[in-house]
C-alpha atoms as a PDB file:
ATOM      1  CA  UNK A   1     122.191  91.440  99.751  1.00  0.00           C
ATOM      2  CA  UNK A   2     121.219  88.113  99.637  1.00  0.00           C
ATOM      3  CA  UNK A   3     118.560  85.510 101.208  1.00  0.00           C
ATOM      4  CA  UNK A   4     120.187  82.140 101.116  1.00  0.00           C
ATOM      5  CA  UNK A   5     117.740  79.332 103.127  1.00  0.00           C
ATOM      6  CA  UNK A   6     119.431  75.643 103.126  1.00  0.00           C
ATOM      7  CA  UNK A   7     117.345  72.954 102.945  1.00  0.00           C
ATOM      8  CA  UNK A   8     117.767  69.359 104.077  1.00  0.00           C
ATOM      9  CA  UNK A   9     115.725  68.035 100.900  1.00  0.00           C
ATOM     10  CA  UNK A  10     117.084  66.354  97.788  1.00  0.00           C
ATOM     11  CA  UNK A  11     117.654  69.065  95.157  1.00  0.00           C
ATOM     12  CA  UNK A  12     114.722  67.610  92.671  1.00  0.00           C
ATOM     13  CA  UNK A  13     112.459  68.450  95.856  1.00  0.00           C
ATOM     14  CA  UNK A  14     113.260  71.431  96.453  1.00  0.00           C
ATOM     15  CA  UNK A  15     112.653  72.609  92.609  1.00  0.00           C
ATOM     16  CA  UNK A  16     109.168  70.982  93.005  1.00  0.00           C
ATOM     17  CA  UNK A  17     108.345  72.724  96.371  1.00  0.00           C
ATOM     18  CA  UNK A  18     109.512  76.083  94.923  1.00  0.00           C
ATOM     19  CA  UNK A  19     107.802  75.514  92.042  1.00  0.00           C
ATOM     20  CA  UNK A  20     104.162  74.889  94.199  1.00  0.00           C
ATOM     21  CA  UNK A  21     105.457  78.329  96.240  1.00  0.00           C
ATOM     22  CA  UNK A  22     105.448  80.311  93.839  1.00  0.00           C
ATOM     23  CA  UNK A  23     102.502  79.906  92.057  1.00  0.00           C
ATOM     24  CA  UNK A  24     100.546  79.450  95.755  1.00  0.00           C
ATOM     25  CA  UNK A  25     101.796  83.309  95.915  1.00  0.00           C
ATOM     26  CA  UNK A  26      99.949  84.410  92.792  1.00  0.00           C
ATOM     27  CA  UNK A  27     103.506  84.707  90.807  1.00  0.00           C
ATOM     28  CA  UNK A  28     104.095  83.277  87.363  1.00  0.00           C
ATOM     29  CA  UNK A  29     106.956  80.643  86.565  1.00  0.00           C
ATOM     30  CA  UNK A  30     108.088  82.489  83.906  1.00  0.00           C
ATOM     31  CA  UNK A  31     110.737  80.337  82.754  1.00  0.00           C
ATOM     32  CA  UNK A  32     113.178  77.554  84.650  1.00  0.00           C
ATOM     33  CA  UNK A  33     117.120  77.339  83.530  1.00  0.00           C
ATOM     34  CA  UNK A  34     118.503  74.800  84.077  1.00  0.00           C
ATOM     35  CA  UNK A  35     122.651  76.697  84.216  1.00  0.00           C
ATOM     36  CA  UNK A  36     124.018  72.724  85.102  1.00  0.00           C
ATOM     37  CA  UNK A  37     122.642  71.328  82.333  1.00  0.00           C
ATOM     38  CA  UNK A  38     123.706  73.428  79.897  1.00  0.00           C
ATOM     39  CA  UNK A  39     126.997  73.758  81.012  1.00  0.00           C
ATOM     40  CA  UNK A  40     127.610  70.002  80.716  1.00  0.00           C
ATOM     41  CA  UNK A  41     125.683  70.482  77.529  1.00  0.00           C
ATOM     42  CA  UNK A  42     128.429  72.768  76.306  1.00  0.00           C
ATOM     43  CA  UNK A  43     131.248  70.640  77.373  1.00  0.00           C
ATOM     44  CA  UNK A  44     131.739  71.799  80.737  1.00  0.00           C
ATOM     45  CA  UNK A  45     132.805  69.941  83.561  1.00  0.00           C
ATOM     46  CA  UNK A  46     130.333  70.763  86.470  1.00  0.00           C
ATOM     47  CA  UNK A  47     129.483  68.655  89.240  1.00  0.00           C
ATOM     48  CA  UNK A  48     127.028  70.816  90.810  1.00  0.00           C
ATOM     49  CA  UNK A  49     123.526  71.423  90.276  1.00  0.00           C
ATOM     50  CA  UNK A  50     121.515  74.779  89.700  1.00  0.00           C
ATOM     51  CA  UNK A  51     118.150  76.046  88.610  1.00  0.00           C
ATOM     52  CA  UNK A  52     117.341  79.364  88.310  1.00  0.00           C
ATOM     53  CA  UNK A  53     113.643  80.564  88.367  1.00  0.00           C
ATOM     54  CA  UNK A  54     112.451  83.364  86.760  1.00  0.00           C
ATOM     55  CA  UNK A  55     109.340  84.889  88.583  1.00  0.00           C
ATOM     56  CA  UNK A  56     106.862  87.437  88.172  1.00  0.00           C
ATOM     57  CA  UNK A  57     103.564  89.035  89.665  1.00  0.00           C
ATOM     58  CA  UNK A  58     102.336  90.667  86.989  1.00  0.00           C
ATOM     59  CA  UNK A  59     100.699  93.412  88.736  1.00  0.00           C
ATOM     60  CA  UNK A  60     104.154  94.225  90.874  1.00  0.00           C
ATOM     61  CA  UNK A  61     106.132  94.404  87.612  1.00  0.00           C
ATOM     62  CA  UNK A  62     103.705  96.524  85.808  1.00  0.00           C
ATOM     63  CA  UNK A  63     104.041  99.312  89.068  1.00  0.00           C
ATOM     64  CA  UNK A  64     107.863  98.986  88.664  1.00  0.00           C
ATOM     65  CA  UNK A  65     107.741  99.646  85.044  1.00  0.00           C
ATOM     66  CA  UNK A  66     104.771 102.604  85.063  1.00  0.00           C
ATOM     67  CA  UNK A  67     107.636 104.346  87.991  1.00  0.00           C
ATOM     68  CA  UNK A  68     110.959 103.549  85.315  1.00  0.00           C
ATOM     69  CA  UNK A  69     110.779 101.359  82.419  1.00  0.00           C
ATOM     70  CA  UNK A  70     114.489 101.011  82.636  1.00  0.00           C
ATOM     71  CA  UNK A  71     113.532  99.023  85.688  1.00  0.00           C
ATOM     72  CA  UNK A  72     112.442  96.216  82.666  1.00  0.00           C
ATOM     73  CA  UNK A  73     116.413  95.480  83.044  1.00  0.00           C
ATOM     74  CA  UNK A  74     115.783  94.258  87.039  1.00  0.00           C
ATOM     75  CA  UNK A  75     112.759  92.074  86.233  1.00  0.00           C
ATOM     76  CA  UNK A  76     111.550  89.021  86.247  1.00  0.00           C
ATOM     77  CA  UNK A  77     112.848  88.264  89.610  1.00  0.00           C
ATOM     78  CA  UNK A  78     115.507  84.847  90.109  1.00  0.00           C
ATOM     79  CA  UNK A  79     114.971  82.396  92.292  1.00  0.00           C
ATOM     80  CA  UNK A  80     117.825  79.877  92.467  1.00  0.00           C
ATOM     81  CA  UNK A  81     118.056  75.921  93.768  1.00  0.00           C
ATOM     82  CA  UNK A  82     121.553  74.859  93.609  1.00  0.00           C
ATOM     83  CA  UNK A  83     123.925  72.430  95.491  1.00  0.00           C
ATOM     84  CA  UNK A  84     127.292  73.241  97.234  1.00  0.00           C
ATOM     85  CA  UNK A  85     129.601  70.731  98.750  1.00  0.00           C
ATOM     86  CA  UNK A  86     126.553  68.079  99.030  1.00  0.00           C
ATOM     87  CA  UNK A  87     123.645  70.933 100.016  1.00  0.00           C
ATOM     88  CA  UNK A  88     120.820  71.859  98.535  1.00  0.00           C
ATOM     89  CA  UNK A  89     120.350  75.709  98.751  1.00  0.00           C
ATOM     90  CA  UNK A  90     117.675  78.011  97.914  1.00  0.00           C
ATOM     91  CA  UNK A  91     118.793  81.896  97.212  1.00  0.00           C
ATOM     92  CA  UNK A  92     117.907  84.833  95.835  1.00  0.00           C
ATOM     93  CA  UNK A  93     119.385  88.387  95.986  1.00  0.00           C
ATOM     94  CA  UNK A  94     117.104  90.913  97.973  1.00  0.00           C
ATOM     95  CA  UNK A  95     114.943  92.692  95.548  1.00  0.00           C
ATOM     96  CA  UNK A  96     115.133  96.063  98.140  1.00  0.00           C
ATOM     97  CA  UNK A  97     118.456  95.957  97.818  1.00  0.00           C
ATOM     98  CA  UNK A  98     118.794  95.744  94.030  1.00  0.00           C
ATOM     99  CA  UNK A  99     116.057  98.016  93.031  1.00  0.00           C
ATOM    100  CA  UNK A 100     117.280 100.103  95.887  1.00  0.00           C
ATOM    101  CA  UNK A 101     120.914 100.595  93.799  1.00  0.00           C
ATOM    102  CA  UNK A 102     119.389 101.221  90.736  1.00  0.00           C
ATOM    103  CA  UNK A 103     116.527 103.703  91.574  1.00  0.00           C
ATOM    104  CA  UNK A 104     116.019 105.984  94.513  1.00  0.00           C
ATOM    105  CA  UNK A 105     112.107 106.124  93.467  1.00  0.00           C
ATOM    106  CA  UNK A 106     110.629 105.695  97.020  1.00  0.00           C
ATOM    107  CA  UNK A 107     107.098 103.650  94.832  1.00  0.00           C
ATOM    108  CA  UNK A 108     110.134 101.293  93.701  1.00  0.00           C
ATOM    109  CA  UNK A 109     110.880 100.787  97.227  1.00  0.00           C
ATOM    110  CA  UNK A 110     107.311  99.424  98.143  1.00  0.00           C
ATOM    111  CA  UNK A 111     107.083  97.573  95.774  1.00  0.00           C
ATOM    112  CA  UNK A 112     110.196  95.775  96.401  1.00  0.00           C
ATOM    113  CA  UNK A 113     109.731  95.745 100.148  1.00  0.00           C
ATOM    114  CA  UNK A 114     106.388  93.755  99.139  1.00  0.00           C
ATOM    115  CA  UNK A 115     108.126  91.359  96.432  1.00  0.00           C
ATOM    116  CA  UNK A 116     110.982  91.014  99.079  1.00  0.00           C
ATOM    117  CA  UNK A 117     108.432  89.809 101.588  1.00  0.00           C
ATOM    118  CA  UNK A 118     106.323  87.346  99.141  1.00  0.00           C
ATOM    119  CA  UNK A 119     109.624  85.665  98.010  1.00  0.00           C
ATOM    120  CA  UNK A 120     111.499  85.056 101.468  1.00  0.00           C
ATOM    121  CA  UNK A 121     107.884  83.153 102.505  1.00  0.00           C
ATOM    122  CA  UNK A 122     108.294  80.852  98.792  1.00  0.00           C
ATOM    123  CA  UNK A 123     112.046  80.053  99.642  1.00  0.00           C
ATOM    124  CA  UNK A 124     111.087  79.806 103.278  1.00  0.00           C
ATOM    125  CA  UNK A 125     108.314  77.170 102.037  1.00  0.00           C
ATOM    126  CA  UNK A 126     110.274  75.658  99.492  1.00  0.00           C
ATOM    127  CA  UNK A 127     113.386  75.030 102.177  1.00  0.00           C
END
């Protein structure tokens, strides 16, 4: 269900090496949360660290959509660098396996398989 890759680099350089992947694999950086920050922001005690990525291709989206607009609810994909216990992580959960829950469309299934494949090589590049 999910593709965790840990990475001996500080947790800044992973964000900036997953940042280079993904736009070297003709996604979009849609937008970058940054969930520690805004925790602390709020008041929250959190010692961690965590940003989550929000990527697109546009073309791959736009097939998932034209096959089941209520598929909008499963896009963009997230792509997360975090820290646990003094490691820097980089995760995502499987886009086969999610679409794969929520539609039994066997187009929705390429289309994952072929997201699935171009994010493993950015984490895999980013780690």
């Amino acid at each position: 269900m999910y593709y965790i890759a840990k990475t001996s680099k500080s947790f800044d350089k992973a964000v900036e090496d997953l940042d280079a992947a993904v736009r070297a694999h003709q996604f979009g950086v849609m937008h970058v949360h940054d969930i520690a920050n805004t925790l602390r922001s709020k008041g929250v005690e959190f010692a961690e660290q965590c940003k989550v990525f929000e990527v697109c291709n546009p073309h791959q989206a736009a097939r998932v959509m034209a096959a089941d607009m209520s598929m909008n609810m499963a896009l963009p994909c997230r792509i997360s660098v975090y820290t646990e216990k003094g490691k820097t992580l980089i995760g995502m959960i499987r886009p086969q396996a999610m679409l794969g829950m929520l539609s039994k469309d066997p187009q929705l299934g390429a289309v994952a398989a072929e997201v699935e494949t171009a994010t493993i090589q950015m984490i895999d590049e980013a780690a």
